[in-house]
PDB file of N, CA and C in Angstrom:
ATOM      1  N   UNK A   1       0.850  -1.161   0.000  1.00  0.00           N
ATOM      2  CA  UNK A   1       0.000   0.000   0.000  1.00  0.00           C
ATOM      3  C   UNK A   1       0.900   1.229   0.000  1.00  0.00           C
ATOM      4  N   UNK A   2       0.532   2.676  -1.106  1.00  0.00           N
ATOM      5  CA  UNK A   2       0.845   3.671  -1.048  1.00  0.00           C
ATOM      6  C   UNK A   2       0.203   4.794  -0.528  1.00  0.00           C
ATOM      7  N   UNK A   3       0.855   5.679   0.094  1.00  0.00           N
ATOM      8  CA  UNK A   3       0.186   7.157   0.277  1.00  0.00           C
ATOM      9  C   UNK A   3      -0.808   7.483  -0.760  1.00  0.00           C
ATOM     10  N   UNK A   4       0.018   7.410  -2.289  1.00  0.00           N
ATOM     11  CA  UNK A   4      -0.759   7.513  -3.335  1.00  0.00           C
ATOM     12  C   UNK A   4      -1.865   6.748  -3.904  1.00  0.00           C
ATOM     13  N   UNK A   5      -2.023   5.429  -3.805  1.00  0.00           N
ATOM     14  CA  UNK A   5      -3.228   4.314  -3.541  1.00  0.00           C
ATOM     15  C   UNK A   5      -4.147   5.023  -2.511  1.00  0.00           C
ATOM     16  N   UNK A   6      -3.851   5.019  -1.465  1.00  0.00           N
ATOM     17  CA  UNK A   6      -4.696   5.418  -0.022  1.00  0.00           C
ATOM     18  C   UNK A   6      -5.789   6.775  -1.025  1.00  0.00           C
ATOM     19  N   UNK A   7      -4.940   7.471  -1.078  1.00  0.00           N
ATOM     20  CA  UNK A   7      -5.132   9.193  -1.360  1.00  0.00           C
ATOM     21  C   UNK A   7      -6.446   8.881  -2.572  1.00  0.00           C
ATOM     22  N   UNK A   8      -5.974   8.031  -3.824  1.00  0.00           N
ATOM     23  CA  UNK A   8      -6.641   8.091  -4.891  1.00  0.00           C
ATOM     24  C   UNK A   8      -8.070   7.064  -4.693  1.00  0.00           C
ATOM     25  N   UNK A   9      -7.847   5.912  -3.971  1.00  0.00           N
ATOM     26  CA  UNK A   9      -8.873   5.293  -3.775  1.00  0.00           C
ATOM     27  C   UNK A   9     -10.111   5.967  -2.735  1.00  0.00           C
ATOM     28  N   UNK A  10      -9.679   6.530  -2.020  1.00  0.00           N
ATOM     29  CA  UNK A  10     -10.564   7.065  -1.197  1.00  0.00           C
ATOM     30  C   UNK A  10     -11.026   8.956  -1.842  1.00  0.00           C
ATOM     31  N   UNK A  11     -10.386   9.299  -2.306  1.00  0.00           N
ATOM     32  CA  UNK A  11     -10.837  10.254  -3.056  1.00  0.00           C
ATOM     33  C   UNK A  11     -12.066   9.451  -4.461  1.00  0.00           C
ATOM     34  N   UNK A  12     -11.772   8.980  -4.743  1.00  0.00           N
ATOM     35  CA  UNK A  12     -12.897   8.198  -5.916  1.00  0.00           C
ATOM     36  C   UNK A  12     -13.956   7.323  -5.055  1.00  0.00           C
ATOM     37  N   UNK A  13     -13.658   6.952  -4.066  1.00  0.00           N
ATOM     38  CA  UNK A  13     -15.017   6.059  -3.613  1.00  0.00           C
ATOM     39  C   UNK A  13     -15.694   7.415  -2.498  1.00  0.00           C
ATOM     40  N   UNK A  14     -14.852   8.144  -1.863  1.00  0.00           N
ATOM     41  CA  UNK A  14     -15.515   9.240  -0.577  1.00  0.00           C
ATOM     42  C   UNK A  14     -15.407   8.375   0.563  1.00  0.00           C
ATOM     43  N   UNK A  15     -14.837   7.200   0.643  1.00  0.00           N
ATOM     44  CA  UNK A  15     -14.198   6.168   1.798  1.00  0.00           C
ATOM     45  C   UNK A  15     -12.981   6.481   2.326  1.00  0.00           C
ATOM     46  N   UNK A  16     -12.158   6.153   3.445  1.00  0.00           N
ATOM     47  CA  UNK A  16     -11.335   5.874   4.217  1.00  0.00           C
ATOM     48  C   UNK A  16     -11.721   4.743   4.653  1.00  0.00           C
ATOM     49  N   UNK A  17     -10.949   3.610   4.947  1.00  0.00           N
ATOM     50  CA  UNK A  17     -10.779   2.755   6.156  1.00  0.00           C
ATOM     51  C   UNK A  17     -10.345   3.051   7.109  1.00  0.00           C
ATOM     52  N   UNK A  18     -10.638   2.480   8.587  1.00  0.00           N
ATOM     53  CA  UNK A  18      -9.903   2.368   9.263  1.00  0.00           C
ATOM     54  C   UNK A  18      -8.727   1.647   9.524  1.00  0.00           C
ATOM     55  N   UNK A  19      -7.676   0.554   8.782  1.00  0.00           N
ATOM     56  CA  UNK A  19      -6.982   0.100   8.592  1.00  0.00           C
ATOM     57  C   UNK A  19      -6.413   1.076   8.041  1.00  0.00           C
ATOM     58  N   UNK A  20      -7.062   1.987   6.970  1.00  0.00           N
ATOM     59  CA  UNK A  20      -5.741   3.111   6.029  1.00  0.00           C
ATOM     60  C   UNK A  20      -5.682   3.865   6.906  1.00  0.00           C
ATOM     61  N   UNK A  21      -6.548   4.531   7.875  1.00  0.00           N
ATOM     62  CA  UNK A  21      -6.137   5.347   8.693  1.00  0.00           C
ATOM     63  C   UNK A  21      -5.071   4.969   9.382  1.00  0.00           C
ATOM     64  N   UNK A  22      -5.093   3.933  10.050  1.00  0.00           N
ATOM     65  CA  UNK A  22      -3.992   3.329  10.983  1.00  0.00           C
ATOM     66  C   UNK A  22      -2.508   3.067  10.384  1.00  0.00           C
ATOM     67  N   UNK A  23      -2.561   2.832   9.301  1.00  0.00           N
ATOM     68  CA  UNK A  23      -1.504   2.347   8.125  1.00  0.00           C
ATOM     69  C   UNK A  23      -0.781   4.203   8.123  1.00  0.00           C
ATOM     70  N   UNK A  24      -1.510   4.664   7.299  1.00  0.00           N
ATOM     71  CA  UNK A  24      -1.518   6.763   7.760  1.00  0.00           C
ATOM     72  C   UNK A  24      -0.826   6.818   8.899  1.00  0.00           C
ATOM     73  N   UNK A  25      -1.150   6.747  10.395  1.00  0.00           N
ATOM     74  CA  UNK A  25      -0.962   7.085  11.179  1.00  0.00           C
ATOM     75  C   UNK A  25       0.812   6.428  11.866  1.00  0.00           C
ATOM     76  N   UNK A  26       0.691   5.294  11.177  1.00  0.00           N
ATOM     77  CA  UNK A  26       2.251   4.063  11.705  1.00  0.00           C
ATOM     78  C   UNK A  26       3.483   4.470  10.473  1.00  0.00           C
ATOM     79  N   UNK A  27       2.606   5.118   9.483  1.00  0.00           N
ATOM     80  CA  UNK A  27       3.958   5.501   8.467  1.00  0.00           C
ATOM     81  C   UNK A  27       4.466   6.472   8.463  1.00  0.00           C
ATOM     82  N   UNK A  28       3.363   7.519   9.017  1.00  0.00           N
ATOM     83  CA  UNK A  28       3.534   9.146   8.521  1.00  0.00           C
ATOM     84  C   UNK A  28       5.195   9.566   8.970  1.00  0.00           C
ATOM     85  N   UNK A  29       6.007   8.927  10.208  1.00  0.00           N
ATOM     86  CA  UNK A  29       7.350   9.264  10.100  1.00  0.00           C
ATOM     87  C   UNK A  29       8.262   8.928   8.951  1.00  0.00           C
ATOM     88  N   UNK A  30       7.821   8.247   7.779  1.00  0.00           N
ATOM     89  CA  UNK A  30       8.442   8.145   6.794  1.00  0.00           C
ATOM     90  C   UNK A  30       8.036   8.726   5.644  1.00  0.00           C
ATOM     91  N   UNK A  31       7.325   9.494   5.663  1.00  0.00           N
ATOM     92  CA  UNK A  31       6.352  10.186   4.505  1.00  0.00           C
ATOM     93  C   UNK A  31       7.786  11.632   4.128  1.00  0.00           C
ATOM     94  N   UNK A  32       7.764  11.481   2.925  1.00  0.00           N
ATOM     95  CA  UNK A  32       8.918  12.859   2.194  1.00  0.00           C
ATOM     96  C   UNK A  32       7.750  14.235   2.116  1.00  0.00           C
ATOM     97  N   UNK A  33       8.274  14.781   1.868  1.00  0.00           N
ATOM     98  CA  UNK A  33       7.942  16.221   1.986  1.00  0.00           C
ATOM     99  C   UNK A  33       6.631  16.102   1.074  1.00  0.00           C
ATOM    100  N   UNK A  34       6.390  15.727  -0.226  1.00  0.00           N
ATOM    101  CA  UNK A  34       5.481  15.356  -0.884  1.00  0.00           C
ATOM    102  C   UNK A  34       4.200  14.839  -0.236  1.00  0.00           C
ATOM    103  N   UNK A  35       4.878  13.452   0.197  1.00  0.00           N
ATOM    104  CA  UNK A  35       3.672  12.811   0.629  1.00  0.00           C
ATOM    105  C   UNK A  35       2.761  13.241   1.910  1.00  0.00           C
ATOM    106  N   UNK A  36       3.857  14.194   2.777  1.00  0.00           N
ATOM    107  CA  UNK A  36       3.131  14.762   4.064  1.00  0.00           C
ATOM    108  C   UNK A  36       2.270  15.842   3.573  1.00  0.00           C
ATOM    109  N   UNK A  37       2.418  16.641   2.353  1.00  0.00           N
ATOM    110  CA  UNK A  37       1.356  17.376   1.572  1.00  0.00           C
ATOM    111  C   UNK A  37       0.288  16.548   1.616  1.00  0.00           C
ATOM    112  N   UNK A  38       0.376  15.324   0.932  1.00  0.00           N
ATOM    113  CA  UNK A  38      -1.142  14.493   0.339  1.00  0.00           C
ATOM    114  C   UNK A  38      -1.653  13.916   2.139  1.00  0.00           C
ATOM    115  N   UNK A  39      -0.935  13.650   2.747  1.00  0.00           N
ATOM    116  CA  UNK A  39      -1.665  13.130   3.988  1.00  0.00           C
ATOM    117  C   UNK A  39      -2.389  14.544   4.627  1.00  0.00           C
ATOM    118  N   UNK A  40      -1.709  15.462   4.548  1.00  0.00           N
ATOM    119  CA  UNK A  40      -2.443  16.956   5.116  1.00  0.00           C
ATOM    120  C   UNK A  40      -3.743  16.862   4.124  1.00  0.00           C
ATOM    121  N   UNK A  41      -3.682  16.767   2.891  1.00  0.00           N
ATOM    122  CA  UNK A  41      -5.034  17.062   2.301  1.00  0.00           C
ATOM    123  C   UNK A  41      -5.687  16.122   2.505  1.00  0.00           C
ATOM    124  N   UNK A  42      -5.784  14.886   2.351  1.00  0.00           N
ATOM    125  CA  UNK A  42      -6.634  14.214   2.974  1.00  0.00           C
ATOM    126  C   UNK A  42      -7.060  14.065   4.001  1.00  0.00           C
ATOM    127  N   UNK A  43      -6.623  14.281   5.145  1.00  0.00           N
ATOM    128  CA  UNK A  43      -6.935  15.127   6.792  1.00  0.00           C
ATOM    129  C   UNK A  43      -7.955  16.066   6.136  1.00  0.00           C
ATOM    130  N   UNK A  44      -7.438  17.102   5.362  1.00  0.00           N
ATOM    131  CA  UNK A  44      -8.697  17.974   5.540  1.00  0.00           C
ATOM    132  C   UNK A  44      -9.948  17.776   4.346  1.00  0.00           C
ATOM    133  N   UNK A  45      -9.917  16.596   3.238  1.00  0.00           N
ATOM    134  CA  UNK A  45     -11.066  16.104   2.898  1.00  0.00           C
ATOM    135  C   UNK A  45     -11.670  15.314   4.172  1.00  0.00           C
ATOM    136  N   UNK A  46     -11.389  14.765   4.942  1.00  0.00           N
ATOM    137  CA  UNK A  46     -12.267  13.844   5.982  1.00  0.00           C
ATOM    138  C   UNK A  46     -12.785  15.103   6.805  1.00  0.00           C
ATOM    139  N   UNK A  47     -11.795  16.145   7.222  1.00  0.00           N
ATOM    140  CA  UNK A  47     -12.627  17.024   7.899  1.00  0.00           C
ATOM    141  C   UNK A  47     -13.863  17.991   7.216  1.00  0.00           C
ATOM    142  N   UNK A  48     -13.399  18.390   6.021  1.00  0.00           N
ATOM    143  CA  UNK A  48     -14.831  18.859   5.191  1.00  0.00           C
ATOM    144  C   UNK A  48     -15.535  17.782   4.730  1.00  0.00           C
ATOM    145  N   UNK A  49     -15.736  16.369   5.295  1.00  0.00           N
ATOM    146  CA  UNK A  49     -17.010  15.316   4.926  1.00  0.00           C
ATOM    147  C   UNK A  49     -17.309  14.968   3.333  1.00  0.00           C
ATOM    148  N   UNK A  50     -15.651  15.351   2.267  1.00  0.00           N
ATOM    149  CA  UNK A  50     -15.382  14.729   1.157  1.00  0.00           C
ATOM    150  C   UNK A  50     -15.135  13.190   1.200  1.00  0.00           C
ATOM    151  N   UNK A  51     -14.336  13.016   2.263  1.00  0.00           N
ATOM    152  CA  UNK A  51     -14.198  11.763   2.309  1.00  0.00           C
ATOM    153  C   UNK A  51     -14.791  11.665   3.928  1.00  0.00           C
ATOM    154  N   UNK A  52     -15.639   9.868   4.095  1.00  0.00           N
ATOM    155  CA  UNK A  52     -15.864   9.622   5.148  1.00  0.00           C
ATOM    156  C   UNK A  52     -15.155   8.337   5.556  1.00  0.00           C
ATOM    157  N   UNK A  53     -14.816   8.346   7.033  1.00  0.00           N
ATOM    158  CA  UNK A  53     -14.573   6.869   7.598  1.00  0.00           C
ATOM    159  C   UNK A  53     -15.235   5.569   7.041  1.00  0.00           C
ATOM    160  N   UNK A  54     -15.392   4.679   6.600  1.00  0.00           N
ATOM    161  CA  UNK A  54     -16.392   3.556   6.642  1.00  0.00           C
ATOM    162  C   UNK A  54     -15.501   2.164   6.189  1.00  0.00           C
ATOM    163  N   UNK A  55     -16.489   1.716   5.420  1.00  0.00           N
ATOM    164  CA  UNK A  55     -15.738   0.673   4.264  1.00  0.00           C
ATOM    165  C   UNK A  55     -16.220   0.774   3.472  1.00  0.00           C
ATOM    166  N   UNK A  56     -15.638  -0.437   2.363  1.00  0.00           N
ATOM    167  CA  UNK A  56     -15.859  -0.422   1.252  1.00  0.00           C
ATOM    168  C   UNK A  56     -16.505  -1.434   0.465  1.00  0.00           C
ATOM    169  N   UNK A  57     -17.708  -1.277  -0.124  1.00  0.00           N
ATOM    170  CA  UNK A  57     -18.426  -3.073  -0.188  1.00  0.00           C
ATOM    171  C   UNK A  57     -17.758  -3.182  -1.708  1.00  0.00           C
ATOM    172  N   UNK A  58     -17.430  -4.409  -1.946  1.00  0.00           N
ATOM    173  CA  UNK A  58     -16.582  -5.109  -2.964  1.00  0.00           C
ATOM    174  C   UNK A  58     -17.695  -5.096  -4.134  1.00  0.00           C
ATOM    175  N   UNK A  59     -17.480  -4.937  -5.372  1.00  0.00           N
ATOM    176  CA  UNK A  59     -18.159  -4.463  -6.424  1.00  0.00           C
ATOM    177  C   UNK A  59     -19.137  -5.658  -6.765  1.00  0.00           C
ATOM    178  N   UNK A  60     -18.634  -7.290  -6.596  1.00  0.00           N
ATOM    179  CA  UNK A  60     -19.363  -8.237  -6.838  1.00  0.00           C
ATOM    180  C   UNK A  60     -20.179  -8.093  -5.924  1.00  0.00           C
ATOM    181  N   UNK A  61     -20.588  -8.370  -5.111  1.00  0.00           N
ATOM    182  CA  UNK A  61     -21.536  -7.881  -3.627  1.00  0.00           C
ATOM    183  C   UNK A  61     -22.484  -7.412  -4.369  1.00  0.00           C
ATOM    184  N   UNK A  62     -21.891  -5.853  -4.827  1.00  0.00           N
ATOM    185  CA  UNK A  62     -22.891  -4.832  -5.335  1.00  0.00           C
ATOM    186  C   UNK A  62     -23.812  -5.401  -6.015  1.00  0.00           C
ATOM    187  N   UNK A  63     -23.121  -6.167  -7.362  1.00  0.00           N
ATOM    188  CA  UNK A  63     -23.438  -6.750  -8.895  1.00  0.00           C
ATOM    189  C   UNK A  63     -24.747  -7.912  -7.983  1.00  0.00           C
ATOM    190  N   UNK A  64     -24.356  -8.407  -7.612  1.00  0.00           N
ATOM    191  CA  UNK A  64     -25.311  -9.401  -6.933  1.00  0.00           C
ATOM    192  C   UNK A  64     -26.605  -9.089  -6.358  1.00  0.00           C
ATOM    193  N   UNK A  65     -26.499  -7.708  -5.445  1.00  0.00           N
ATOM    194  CA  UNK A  65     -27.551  -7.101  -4.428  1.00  0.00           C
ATOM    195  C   UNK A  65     -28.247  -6.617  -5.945  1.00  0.00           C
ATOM    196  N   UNK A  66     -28.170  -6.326  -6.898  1.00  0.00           N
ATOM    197  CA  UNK A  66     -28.563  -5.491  -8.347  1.00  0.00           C
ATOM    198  C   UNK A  66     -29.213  -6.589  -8.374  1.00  0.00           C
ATOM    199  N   UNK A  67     -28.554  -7.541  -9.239  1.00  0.00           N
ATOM    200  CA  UNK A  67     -28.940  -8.943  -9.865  1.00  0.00           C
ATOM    201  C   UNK A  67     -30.884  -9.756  -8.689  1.00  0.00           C
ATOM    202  N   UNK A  68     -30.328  -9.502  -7.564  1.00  0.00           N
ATOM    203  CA  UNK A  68     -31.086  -9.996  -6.794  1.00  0.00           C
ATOM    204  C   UNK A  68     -32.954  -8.808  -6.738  1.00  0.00           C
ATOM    205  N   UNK A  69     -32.116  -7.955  -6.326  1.00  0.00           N
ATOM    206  CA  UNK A  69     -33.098  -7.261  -6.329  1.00  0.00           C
ATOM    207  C   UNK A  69     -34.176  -6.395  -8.004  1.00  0.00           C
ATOM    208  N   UNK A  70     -33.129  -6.646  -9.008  1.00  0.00           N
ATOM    209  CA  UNK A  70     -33.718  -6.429 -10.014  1.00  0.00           C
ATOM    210  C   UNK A  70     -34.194  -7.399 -11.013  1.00  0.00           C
ATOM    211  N   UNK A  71     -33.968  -8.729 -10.552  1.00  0.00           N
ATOM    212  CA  UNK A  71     -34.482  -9.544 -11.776  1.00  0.00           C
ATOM    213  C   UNK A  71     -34.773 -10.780 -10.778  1.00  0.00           C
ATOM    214  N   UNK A  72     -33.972 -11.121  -9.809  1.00  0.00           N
ATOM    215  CA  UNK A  72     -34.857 -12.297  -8.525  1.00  0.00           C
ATOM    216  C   UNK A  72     -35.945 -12.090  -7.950  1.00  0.00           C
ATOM    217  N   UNK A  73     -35.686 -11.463  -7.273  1.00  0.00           N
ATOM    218  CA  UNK A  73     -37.396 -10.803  -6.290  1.00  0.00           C
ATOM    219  C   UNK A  73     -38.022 -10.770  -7.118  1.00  0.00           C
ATOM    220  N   UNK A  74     -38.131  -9.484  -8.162  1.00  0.00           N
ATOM    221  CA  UNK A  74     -39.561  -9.683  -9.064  1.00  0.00           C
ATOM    222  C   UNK A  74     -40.134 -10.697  -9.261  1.00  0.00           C
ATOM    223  N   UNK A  75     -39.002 -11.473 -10.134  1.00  0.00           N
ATOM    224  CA  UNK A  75     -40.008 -12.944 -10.589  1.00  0.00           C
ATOM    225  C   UNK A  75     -40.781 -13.857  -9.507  1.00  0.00           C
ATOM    226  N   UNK A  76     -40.023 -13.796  -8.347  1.00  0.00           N
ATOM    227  CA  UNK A  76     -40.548 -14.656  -7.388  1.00  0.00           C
ATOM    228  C   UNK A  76     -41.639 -14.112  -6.420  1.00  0.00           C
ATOM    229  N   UNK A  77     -41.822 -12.587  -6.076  1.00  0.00           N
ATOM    230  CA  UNK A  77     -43.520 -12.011  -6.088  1.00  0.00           C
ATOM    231  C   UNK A  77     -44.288 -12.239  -7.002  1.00  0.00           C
ATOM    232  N   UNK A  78     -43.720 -12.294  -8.219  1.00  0.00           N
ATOM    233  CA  UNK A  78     -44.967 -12.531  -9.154  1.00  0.00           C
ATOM    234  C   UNK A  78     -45.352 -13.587  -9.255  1.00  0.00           C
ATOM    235  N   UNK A  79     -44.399 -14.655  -9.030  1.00  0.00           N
ATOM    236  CA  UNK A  79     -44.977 -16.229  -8.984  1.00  0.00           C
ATOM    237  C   UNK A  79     -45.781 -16.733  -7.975  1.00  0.00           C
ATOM    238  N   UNK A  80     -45.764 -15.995  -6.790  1.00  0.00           N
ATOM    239  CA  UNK A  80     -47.020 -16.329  -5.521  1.00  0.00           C
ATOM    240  C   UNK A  80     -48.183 -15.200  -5.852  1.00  0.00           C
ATOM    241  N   UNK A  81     -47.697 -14.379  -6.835  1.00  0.00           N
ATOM    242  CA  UNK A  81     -49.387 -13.034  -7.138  1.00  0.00           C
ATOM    243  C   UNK A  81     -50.275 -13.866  -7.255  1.00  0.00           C
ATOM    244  N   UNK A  82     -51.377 -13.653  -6.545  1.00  0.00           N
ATOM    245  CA  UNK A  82     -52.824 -14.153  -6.997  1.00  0.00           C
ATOM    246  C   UNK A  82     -53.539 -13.289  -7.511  1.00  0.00           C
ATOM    247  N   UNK A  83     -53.849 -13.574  -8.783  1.00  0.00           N
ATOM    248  CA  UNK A  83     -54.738 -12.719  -9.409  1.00  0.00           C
ATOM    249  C   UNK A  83     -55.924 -12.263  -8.790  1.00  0.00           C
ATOM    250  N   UNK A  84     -56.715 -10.907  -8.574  1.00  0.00           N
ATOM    251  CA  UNK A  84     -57.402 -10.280  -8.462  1.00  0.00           C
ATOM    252  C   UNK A  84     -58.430 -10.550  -9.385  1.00  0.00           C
ATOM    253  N   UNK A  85     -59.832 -11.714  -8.374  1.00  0.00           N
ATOM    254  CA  UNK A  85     -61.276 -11.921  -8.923  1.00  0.00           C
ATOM    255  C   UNK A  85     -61.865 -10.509  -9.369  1.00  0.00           C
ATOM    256  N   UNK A  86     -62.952 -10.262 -10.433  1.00  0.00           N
ATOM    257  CA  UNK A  86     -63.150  -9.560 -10.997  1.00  0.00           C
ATOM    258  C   UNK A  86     -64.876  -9.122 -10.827  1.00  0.00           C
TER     259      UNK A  86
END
């Protein structure tokens, strides 16, 4: 893991971990003049609520909760619908 990984992934999702935080926090005595720039700005995206603490749900997860909820469920409410006597 890089400063620069950390910085770019969580700038594109609006995530931090807490593992990157901690990882942040055990390296920062080795960070060059550069990288203590990008750890300052990202300090202050978490403090203006650009980026938040959380995690990160893994994209298949996602693809699945989609899959499930847009083409499973339906079919299977509609297969117990009882038609409406007239």
């Amino acid at each position: 893991m890089t400063l620069g990984e950390v910085f770019l992934e969580s700038l594109s999702t609006g995530v931090i971990t807490e593992q990157e935080i901690d990882w942040l926090a055990t390296q920062q005595n080795r960070f060059n003049r550069d990288e203590e720039a990008t750890a300052l700005k990202l300090g202050r995206l978490l403090d203006s609520g650009v980026i938040n603490l959380g995690c990160r749900i893994p994209s298949q997860l996602l693809r699945h909760k989609l899959v499930l909820n847009d083409w499973i469920e339906p079919l299977g409410r509609r297969r117990h619908h009882k038609p409406i006597a007239a």
